[in-house]
N, C-alpha and C. Protein backbone atom coordinates (compact mmCIF):
# COMPACT_ATOMS: atom_id res chain seq x y z
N UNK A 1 85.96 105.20 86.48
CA UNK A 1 85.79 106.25 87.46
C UNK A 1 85.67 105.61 88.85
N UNK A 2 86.52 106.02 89.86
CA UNK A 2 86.27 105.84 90.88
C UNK A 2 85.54 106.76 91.80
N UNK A 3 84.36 105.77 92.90
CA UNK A 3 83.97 106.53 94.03
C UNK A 3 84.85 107.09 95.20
N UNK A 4 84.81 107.74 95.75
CA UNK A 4 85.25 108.05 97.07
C UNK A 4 84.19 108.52 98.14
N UNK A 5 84.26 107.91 98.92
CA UNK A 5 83.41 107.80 100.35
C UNK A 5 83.49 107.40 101.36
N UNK A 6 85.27 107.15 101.48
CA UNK A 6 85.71 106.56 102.81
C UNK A 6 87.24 107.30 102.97
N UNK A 7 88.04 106.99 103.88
CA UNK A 7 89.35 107.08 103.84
C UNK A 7 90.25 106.03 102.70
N UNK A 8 90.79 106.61 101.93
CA UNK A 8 92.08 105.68 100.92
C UNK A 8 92.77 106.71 99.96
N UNK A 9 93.92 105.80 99.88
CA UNK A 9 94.93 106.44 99.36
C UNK A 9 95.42 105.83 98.10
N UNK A 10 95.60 106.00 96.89
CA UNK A 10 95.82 105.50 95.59
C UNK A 10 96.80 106.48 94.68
N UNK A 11 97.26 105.71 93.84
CA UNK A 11 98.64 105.88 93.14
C UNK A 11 98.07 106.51 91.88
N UNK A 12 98.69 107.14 91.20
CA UNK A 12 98.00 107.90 89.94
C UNK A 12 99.31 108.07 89.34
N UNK A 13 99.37 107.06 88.74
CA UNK A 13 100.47 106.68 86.77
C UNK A 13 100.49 108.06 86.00
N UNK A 14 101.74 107.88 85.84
CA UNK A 14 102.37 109.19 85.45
C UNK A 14 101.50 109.01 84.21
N UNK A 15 100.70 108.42 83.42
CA UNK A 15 100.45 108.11 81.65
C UNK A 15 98.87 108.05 82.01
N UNK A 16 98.44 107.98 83.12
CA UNK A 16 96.89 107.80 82.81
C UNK A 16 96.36 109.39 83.91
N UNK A 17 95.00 109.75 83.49
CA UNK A 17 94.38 110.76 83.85
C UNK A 17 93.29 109.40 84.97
N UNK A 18 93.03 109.98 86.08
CA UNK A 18 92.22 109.38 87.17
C UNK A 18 90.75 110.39 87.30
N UNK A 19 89.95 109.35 87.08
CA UNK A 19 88.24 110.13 87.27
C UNK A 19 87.87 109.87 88.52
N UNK A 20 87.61 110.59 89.23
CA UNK A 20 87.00 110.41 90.96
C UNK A 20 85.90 111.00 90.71
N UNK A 21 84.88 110.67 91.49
CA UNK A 21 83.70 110.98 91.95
C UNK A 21 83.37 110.94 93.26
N UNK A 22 83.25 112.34 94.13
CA UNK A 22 83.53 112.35 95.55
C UNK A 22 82.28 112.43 96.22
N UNK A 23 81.56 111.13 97.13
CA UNK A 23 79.98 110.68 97.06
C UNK A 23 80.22 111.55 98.84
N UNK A 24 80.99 112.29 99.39
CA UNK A 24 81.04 112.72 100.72
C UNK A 24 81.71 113.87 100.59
N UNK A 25 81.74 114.85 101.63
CA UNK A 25 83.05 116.04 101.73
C UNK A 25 84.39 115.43 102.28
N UNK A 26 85.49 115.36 101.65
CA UNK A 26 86.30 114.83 101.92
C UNK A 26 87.13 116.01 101.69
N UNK A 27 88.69 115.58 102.00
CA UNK A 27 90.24 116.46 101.98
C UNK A 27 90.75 115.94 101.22
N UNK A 28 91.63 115.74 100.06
CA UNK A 28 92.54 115.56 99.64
C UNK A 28 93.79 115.94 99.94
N UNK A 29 94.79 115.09 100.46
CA UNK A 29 95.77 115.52 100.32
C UNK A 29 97.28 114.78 99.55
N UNK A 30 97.98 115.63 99.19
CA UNK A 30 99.15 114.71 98.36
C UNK A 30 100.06 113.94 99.24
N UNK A 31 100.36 113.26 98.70
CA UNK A 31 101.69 112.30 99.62
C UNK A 31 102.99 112.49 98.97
N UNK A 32 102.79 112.38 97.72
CA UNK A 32 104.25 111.98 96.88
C UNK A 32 104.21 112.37 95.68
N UNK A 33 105.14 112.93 95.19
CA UNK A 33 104.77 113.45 93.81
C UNK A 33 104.09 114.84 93.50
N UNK A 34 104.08 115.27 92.56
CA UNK A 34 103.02 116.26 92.40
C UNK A 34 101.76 115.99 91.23
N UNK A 35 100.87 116.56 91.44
CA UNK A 35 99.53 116.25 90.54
C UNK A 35 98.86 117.80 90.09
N UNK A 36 98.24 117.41 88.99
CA UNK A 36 97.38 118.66 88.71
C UNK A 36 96.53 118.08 88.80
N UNK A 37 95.22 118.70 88.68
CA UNK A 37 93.27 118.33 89.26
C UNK A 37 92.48 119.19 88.86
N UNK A 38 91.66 118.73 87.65
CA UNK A 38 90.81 119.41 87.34
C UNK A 38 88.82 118.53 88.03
N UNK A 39 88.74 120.33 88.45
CA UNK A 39 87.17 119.93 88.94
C UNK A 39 86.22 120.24 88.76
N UNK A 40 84.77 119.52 88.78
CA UNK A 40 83.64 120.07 87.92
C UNK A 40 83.12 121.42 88.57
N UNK A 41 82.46 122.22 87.46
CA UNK A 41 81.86 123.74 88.69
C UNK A 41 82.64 124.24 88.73
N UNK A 42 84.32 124.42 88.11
CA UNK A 42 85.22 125.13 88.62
C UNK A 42 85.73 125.15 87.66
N UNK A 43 86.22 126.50 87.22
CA UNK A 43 87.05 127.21 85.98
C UNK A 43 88.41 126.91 86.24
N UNK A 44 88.92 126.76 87.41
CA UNK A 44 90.47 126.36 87.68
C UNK A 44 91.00 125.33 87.65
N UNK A 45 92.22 125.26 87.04
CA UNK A 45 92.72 124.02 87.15
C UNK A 45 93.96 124.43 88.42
N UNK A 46 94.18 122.92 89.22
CA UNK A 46 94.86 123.00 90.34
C UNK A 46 96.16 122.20 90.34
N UNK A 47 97.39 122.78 90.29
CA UNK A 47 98.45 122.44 91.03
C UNK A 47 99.08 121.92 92.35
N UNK A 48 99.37 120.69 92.90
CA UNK A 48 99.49 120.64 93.72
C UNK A 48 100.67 119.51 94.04
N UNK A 49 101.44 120.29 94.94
CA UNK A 49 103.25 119.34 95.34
C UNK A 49 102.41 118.31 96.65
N UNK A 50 103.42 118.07 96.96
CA UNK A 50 103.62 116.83 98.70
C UNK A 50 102.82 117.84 99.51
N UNK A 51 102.12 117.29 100.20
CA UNK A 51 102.04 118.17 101.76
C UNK A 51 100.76 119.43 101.43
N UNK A 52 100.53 119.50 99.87
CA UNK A 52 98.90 120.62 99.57
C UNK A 52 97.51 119.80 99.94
N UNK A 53 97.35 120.15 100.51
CA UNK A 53 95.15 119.75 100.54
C UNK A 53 94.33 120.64 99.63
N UNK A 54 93.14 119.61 99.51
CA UNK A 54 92.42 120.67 98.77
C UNK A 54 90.87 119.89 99.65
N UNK A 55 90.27 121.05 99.94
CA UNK A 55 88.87 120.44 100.36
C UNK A 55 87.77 120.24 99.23
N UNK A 56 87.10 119.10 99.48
CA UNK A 56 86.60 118.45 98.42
C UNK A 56 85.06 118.63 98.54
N UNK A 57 83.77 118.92 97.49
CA UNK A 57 82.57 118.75 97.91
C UNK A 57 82.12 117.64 97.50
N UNK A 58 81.04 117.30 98.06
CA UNK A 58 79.83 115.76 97.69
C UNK A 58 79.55 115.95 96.68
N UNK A 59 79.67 115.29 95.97
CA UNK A 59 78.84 115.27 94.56
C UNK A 59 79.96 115.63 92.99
N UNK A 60 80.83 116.13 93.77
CA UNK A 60 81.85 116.82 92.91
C UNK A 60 82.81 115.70 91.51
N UNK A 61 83.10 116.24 90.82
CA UNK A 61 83.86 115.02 89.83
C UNK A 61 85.10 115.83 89.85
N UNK A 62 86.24 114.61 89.74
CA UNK A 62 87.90 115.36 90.03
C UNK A 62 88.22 114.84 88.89
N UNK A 63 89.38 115.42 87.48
CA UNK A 63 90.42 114.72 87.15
C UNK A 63 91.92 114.48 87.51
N UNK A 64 92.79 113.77 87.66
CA UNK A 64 93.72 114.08 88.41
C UNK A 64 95.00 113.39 87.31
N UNK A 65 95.87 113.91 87.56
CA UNK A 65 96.92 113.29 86.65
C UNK A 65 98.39 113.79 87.37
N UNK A 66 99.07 112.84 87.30
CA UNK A 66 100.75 113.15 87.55
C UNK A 66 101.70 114.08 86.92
N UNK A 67 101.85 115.00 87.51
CA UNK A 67 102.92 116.14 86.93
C UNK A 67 104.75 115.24 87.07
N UNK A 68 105.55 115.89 86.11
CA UNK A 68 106.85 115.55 86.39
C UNK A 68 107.39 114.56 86.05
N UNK A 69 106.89 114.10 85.02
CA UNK A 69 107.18 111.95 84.35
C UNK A 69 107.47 111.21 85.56
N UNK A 70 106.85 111.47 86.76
CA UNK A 70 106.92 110.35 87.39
C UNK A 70 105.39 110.23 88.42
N UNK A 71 104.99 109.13 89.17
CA UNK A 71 103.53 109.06 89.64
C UNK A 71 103.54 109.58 90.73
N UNK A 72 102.39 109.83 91.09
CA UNK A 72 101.96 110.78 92.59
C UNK A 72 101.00 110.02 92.65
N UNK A 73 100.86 109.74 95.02
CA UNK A 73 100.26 109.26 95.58
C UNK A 73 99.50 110.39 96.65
N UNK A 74 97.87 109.80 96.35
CA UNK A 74 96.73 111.20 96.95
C UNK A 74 96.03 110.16 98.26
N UNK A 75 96.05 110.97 98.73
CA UNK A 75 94.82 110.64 99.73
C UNK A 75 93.74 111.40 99.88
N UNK A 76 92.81 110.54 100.62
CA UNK A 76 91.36 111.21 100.57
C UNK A 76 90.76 110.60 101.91
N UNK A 77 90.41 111.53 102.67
CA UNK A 77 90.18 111.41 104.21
C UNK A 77 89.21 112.16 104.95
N UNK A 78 87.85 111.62 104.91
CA UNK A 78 86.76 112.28 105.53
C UNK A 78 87.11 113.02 106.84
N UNK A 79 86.42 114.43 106.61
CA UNK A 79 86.65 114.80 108.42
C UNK A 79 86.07 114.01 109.33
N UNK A 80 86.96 114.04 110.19
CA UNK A 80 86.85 113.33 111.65
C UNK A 80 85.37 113.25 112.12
N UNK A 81 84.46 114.16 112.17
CA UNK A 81 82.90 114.38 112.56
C UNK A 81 82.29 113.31 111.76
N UNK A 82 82.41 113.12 110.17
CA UNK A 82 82.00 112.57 109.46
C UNK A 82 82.51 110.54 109.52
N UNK A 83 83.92 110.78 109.78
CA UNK A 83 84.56 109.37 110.12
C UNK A 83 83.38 108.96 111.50
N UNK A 84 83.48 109.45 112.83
CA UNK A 84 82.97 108.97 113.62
C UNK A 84 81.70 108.66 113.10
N UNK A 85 80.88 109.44 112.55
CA UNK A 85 78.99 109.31 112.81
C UNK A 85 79.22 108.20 111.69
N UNK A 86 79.99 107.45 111.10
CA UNK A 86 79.92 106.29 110.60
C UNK A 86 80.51 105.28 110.95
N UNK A 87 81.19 105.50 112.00
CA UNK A 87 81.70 104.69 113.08
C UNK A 87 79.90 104.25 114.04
N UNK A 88 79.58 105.08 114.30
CA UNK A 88 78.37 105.43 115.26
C UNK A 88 77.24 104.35 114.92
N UNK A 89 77.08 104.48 113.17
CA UNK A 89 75.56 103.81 112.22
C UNK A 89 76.50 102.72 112.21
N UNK A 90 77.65 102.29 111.69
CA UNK A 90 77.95 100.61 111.78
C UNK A 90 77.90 99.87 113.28
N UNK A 91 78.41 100.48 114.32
CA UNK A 91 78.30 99.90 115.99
C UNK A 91 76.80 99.75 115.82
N UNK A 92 76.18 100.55 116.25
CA UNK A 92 74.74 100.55 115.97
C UNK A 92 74.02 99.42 115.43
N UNK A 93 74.62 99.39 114.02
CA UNK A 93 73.50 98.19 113.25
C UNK A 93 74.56 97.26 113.85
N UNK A 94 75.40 96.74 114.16
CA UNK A 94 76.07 95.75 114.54
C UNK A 94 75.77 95.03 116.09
N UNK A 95 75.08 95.76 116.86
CA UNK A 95 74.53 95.51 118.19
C UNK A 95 73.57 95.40 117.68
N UNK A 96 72.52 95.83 116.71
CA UNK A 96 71.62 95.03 116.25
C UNK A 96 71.33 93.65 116.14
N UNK A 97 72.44 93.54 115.11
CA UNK A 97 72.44 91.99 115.21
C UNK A 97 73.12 91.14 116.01
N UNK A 98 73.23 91.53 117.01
CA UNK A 98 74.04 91.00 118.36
C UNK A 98 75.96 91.08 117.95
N UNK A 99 76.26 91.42 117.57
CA UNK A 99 77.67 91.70 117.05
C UNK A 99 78.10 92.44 118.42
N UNK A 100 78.89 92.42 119.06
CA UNK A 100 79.54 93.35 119.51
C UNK A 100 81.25 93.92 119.52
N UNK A 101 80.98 94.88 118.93
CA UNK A 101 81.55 95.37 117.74
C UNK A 101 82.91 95.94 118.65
N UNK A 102 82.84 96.14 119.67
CA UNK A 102 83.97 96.92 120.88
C UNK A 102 84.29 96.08 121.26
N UNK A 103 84.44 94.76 121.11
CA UNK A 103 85.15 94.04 122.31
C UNK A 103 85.78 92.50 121.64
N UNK A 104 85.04 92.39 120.32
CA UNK A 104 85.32 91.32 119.37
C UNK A 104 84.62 90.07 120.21
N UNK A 105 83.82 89.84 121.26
CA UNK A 105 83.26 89.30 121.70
C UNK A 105 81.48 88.59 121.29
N UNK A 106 80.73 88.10 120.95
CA UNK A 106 79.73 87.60 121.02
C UNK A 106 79.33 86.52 122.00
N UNK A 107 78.09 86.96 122.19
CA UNK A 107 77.23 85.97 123.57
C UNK A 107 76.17 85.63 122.27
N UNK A 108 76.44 83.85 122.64
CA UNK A 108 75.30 83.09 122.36
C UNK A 108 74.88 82.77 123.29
């Protein structure tokens, strides 16, 4: 089973079923291929071609598998609000430790 809690994008084999576990609210969306997705809390199972999103909750468990004997590629991409304020806590602890994180620069 994989986590998700950042931005990435991964390939899903036409022969294997993919376990996600989504530790943030994230988007899914397809790239290539089509996939079906089954999710926990939810009586539906989901269809989805190139170019469908599906919004995702925290905590949630996905199965995902490749429709069409051939593989489909998903992405998974925190909203923007959520990308930055973790942009925000790494700068942060990184000027902590004297890192400075904007400029690739350090002063000893």
């Amino acid at each position: 089973m994989r986590e998700i809690s950042s931005d990435v994008t991964f390939e899903v084999p036409m022969d294997r079923v993919a376990s996600v576990r989504v530790t943030r609210s994230t988007r899914l969306t397809v790239k290539c291929g089509a996939v079906w997705l089954t999710r926990s809390d939810d009586v539906a199972d989901y269809w989805l071609e190139p170019g469908h999103t599906l919004r995702l909750r925290r905590g949630e468990r996905l199965w995902i598998g490749a429709e069409g004997g051939k593989p489909a590629w998903v992405a998974f991409a925190l909203p923007v609000g959520v990308r930055q304020q973790m942009v925000d806590v790494v700068t942060r602890a990184a000027a902590r430790l004297g890192v400075h994180a904007g400029d690739g620069w350090r002063t000893v």
